[in-house]
Protein backbone atom coordinates (compact mmCIF):
# COMPACT_ATOMS: atom_id res chain seq x y z
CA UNK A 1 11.63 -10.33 -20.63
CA UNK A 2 11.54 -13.13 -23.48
CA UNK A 3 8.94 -11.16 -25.07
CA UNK A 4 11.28 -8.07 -25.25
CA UNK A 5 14.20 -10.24 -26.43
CA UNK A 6 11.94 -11.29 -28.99
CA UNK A 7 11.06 -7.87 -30.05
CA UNK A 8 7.02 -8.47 -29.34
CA UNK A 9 5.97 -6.35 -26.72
CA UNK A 10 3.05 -4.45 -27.27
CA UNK A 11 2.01 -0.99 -26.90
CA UNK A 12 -0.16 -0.98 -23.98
CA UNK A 13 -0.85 -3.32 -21.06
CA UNK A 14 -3.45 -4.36 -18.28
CA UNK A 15 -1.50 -6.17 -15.31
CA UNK A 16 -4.10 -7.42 -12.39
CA UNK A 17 -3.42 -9.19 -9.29
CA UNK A 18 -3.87 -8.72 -5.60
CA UNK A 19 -1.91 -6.42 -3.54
CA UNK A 20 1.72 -7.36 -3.55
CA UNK A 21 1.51 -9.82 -6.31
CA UNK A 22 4.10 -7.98 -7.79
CA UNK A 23 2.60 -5.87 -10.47
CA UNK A 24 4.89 -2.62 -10.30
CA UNK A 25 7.75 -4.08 -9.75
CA UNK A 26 7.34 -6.42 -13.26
CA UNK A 27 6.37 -3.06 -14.80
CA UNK A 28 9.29 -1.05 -13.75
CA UNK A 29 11.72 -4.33 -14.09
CA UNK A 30 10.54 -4.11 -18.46
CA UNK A 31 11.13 -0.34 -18.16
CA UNK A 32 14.89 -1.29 -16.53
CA UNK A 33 14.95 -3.78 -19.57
CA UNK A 34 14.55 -1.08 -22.07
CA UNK A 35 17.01 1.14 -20.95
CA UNK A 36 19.23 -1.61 -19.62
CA UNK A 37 23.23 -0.56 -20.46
CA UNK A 38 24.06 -4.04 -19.68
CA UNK A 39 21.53 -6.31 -20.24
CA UNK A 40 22.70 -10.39 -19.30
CA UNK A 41 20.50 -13.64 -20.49
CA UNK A 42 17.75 -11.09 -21.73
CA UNK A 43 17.27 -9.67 -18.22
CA UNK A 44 18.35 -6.12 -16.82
CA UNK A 45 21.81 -5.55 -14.83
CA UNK A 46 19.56 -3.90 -12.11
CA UNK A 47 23.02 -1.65 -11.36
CA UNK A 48 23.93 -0.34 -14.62
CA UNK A 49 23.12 4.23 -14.25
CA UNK A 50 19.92 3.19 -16.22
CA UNK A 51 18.69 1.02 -14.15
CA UNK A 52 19.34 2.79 -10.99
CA UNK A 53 17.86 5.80 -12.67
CA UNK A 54 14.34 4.28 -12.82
CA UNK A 55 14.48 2.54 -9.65
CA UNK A 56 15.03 5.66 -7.80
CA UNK A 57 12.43 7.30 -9.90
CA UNK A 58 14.98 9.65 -12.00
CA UNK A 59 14.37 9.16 -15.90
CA UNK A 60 12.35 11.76 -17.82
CA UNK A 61 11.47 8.97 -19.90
CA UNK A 62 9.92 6.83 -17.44
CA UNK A 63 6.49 8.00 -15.93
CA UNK A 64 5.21 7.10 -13.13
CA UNK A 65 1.55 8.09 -11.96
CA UNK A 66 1.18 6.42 -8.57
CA UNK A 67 -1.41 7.77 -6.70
CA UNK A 68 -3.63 6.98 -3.45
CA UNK A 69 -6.34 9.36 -4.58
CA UNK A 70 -9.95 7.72 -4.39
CA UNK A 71 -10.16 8.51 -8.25
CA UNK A 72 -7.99 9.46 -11.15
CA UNK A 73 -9.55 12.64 -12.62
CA UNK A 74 -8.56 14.35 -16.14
CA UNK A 75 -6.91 16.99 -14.45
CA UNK A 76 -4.60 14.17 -12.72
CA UNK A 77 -4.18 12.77 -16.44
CA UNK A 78 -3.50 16.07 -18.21
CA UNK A 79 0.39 15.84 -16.80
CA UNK A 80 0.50 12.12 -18.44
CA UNK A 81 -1.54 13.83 -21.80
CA UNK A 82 1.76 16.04 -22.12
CA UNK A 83 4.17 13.34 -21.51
CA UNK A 84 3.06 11.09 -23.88
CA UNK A 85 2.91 13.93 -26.87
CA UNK A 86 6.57 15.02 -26.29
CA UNK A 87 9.67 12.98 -27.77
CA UNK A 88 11.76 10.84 -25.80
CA UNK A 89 14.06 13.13 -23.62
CA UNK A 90 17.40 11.04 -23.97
CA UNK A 91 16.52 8.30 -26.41
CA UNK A 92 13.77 7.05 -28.44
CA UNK A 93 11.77 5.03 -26.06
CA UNK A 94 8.94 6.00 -23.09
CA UNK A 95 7.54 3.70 -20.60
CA UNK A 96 4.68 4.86 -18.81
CA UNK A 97 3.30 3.09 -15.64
CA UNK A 98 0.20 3.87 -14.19
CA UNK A 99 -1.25 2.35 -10.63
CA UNK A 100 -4.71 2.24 -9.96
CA UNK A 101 -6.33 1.90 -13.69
CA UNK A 102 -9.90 1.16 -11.81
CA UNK A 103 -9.80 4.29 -10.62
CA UNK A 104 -9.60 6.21 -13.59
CA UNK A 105 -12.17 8.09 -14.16
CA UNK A 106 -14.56 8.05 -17.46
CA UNK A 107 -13.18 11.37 -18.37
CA UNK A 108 -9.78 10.53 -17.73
CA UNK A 109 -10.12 7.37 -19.46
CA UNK A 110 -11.13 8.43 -22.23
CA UNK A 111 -8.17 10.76 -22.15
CA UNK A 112 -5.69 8.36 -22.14
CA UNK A 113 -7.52 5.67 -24.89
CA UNK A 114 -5.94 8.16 -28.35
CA UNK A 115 -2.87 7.79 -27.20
CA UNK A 116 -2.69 3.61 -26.16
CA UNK A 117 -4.88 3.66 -29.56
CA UNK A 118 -2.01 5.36 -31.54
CA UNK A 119 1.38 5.54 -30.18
CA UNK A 120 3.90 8.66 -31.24
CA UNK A 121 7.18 6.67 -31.30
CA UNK A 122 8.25 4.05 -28.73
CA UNK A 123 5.79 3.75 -26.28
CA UNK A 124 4.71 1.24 -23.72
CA UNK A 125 1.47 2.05 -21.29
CA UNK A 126 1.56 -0.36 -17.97
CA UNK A 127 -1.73 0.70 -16.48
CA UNK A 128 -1.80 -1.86 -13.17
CA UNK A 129 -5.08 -2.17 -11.01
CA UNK A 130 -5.98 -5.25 -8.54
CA UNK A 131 -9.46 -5.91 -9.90
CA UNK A 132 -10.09 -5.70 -13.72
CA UNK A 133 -13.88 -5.88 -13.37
CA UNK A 134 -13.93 -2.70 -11.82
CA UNK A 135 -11.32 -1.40 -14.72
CA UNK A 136 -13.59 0.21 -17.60
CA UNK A 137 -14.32 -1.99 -20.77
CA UNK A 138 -13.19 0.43 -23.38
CA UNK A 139 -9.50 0.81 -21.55
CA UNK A 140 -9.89 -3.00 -21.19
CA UNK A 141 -10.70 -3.84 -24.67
CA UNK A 142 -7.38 -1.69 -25.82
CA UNK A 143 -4.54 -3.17 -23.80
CA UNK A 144 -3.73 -6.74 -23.47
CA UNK A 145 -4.33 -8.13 -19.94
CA UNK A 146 -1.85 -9.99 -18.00
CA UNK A 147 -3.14 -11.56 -14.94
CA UNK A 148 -0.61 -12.04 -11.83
CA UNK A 149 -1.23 -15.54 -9.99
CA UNK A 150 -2.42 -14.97 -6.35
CA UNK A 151 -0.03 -15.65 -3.36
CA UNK A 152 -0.27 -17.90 -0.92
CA UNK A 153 1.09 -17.32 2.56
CA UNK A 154 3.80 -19.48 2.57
CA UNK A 155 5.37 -17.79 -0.21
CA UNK A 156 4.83 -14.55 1.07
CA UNK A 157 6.10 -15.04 4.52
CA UNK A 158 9.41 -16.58 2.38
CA UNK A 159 9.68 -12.84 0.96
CA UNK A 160 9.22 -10.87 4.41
CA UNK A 161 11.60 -13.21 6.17
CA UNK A 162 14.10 -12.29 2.74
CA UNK A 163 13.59 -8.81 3.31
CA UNK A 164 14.61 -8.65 7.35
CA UNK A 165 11.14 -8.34 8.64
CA UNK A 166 10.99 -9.71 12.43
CA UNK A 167 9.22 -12.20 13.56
CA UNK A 168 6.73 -10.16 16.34
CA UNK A 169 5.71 -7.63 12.86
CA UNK A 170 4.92 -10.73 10.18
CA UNK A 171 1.15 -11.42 11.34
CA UNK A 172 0.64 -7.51 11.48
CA UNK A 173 2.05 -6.80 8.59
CA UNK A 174 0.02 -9.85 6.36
CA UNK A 175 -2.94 -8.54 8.22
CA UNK A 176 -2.73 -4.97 6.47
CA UNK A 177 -0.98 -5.96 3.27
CA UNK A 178 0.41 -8.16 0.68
CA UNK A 179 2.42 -5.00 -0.47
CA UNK A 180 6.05 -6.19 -0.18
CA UNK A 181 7.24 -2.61 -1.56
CA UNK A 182 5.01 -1.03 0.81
CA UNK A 183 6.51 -3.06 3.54
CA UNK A 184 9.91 -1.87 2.90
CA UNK A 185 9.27 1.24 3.16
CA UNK A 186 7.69 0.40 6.35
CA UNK A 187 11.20 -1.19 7.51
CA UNK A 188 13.32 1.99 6.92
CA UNK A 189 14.25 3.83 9.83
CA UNK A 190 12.20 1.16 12.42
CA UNK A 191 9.22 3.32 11.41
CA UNK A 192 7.21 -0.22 11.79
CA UNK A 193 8.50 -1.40 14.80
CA UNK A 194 8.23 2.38 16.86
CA UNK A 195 4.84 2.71 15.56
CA UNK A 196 4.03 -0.96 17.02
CA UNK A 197 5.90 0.21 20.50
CA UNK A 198 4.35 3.01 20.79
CA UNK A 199 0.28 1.98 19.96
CA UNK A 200 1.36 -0.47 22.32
CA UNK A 201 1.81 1.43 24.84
CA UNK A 202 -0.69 3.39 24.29
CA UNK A 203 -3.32 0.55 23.72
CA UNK A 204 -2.09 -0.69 27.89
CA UNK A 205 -3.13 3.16 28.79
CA UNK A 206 -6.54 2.40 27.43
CA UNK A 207 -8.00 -0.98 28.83
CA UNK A 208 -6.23 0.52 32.52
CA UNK A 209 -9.01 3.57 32.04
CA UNK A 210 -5.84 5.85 32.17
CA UNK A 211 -5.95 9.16 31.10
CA UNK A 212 -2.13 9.10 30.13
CA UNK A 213 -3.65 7.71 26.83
CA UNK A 214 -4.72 11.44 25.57
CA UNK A 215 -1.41 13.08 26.07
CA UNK A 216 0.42 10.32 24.62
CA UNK A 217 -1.18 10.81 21.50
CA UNK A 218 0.59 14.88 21.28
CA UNK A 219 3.97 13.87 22.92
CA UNK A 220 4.56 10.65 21.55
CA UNK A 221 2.72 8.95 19.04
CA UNK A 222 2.18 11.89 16.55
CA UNK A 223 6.09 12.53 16.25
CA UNK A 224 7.00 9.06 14.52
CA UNK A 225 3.95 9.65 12.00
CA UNK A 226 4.93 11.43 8.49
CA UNK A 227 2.59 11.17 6.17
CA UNK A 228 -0.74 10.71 5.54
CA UNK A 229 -0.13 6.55 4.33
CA UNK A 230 1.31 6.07 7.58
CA UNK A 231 -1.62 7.48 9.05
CA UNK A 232 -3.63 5.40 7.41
CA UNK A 233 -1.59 2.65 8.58
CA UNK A 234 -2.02 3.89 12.27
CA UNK A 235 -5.72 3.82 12.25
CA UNK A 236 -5.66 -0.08 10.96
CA UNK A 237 -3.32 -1.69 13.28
CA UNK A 238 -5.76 0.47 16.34
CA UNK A 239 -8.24 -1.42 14.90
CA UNK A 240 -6.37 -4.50 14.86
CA UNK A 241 -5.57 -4.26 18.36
CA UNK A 242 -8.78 -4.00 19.36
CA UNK A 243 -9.68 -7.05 17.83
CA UNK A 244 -7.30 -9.41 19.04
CA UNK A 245 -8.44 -9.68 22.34
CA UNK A 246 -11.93 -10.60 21.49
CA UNK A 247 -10.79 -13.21 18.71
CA UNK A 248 -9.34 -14.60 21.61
CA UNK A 249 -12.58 -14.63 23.70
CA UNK A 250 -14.63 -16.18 21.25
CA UNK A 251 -12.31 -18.15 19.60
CA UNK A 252 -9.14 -18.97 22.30
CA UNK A 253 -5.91 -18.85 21.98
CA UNK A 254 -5.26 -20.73 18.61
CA UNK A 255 -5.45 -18.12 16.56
CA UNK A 256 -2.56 -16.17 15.04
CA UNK A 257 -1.45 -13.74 17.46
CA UNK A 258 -0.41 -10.42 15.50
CA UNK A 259 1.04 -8.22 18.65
CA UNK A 260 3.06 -11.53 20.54
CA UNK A 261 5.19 -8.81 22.10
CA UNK A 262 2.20 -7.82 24.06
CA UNK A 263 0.64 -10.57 24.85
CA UNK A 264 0.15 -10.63 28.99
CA UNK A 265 -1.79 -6.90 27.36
CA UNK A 266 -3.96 -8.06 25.44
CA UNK A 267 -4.69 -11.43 28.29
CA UNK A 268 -5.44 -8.34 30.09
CA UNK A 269 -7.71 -6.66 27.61
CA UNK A 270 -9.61 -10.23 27.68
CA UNK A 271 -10.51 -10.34 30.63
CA UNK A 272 -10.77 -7.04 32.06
CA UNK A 273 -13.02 -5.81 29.24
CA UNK A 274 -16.70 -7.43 28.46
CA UNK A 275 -17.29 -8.60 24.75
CA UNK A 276 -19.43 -5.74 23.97
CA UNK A 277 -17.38 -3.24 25.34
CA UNK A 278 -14.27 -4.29 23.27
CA UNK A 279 -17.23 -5.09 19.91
CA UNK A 280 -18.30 -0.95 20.64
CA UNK A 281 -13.99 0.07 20.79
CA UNK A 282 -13.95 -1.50 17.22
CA UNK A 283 -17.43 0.05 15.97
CA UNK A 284 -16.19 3.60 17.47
CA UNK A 285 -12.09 3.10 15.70
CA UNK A 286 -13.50 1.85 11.85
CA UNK A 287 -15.49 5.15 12.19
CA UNK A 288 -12.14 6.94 12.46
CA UNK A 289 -11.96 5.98 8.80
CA UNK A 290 -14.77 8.22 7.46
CA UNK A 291 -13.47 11.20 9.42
CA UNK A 292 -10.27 10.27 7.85
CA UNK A 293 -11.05 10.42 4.21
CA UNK A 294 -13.29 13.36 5.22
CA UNK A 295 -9.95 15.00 5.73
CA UNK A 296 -10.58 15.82 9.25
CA UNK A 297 -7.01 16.75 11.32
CA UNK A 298 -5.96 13.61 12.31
CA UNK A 299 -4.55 14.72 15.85
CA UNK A 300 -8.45 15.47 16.38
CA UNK A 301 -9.59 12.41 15.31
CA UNK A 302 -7.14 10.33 17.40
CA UNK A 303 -7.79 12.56 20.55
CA UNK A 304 -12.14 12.54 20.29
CA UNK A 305 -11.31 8.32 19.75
CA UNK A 306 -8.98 8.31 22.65
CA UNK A 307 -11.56 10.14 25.33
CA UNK A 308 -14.23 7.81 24.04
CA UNK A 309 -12.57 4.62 24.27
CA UNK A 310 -11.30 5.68 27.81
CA UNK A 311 -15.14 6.22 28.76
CA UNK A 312 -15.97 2.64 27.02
CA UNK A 313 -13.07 0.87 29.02
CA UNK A 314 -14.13 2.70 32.33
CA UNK A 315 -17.80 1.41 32.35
């Protein structure tokens, strides 16, 4: 913020850091500085109409390309391409923030470097990516990098206790993120803590050989899932849950337990299932993943995993 105070911000920047290091939320906190109606000690009010504005997504002149797509094509880009060429919509200044710069494609790249090269008005480019080797070396060579400091676990478990998340959901949680914004939005509604209940439950149909498991999947656990991230989401902590029990066989019980709410299940999983019958439930639930991203309806792909784990637990 001392930089904008100071009137030297530049045109275009690189911002790199693991997940959750809190790239994005820097980026949109110097777009909130820019538009700031009450800015105090050089910062942003954070409840000023401007401010709210961008943090709910709602200012023409902040955009936002925020994508989970594998790659950023130029057809992605072209939406951006118009942006950028049109004035300001209430002001003078634009702040565009784009996730994922690693994933841009050549094409789209190259799409993007006229404009960071030669700026119509106002304009600042966040592009934000969480490995900068991987980012390419002509979109590198045109912004100026700012690399986030990792965290360490301490610090982050200070920020998910901050933030109201329990106890039994902190292990889980670190396991599949650093994200704090994506943990939020994990938070609303108890969407976490259902999801956990209800893989729970149907993890204890599994290593009992019961057949309950496959129904479960229609009449339960597919009504608390909206959207294809918390899909995604679904198939990792099946994974996860999977694994605990043979961490524990190999390794005992010092490790970090990630479901503590069902522990006397996964004792149970332990010891009723062999090591290479809980090593094949992994193998078959990471395949899950390539049906995923191979678009394949995800009620089928939870179903044909369910039958086959049932067969692997019964053997």
């Amino acid at each position: 913020m001392k930089t904008i105070t100071q009137k030297e911000l530049s045109h275009a920047y690189l911002f790199t850091g693991e997940e959750g290091a809190g790239e994005f939320e820097v980026a949109l906190g110097i777009a909130m500085r820019l538009f700031c109606e009450n800015v105090k000690n050089g910062y942003p009010c954070g409840k000023c109409n401007e401010c709210q504005r961008i943090l709910n997504f709602d200012n023409p002149d902040v955009v936002i390309e925020n994508t989970n797509d594998r790659s950023i094509k130029v057809d992605q880009i072209r939406r951006i391409k118009d942006e950028f060429s049109k004035s300001a919509v209430e002001g003078n200044k634009k702040v565009f923030i784009i996730s994922g710069a690693d994933r841009l494609t050549s094409g789209a790249a190259n799409s993007l470097l006229k404009f960071i090269e030669e700026p119509i008005g106002e304009i600042v480019t966040i592009l934000i990516t969480e490995n900068k080797n991987l980012v390419l070396p002509t979109i590198l060579s045109r912004t100026q990098v700012i690399e986030f400091p990792h965290l360490n676990r301490e610090d982050i478990l200070k920020q998910l206790t901050s933030i109201g998340v329990p106890p039994s959901s902190v292990n889980l949680m670190l396991s599949l993120t650093n994200d704090l914004t994506e943990i939020k939005s994990w938070l609303k509604d108890n969407w976490f803590e259902n999801i956990q209940v209800a893989i729970g439950q149907w993890f204890k149909y599994i290593i009992k050989g019961d057949a309950m498991a496959f129904p479960f999947i229609q009449t339960q656990l597919l009504g608390i899932i909206n959207n294809r991230d918390e899909q995604r989401i679904v198939l990792a902590i099946m994974v996860q849950i999977f694994r605990e029990p043979l961490m524990i066989k190999f390794v005992g019980n010092s490790i970090q337990r990630e479901f503590p709410q069902l522990t006397d299940s996964i004792d149970t999983a332990k010891d009723r299932l062999s090591a290479s019958q809980l090593t094949d439930s992994i193998e078959l639930l990471l395949m899950m993943n390539n049906s995923f991203n191979s678009n394949i309806n995800f009620q089928n792909i939870l179903e044909e995993t369910t039958l086959k784990l049932l067969d692997i637990a019964k053997r």
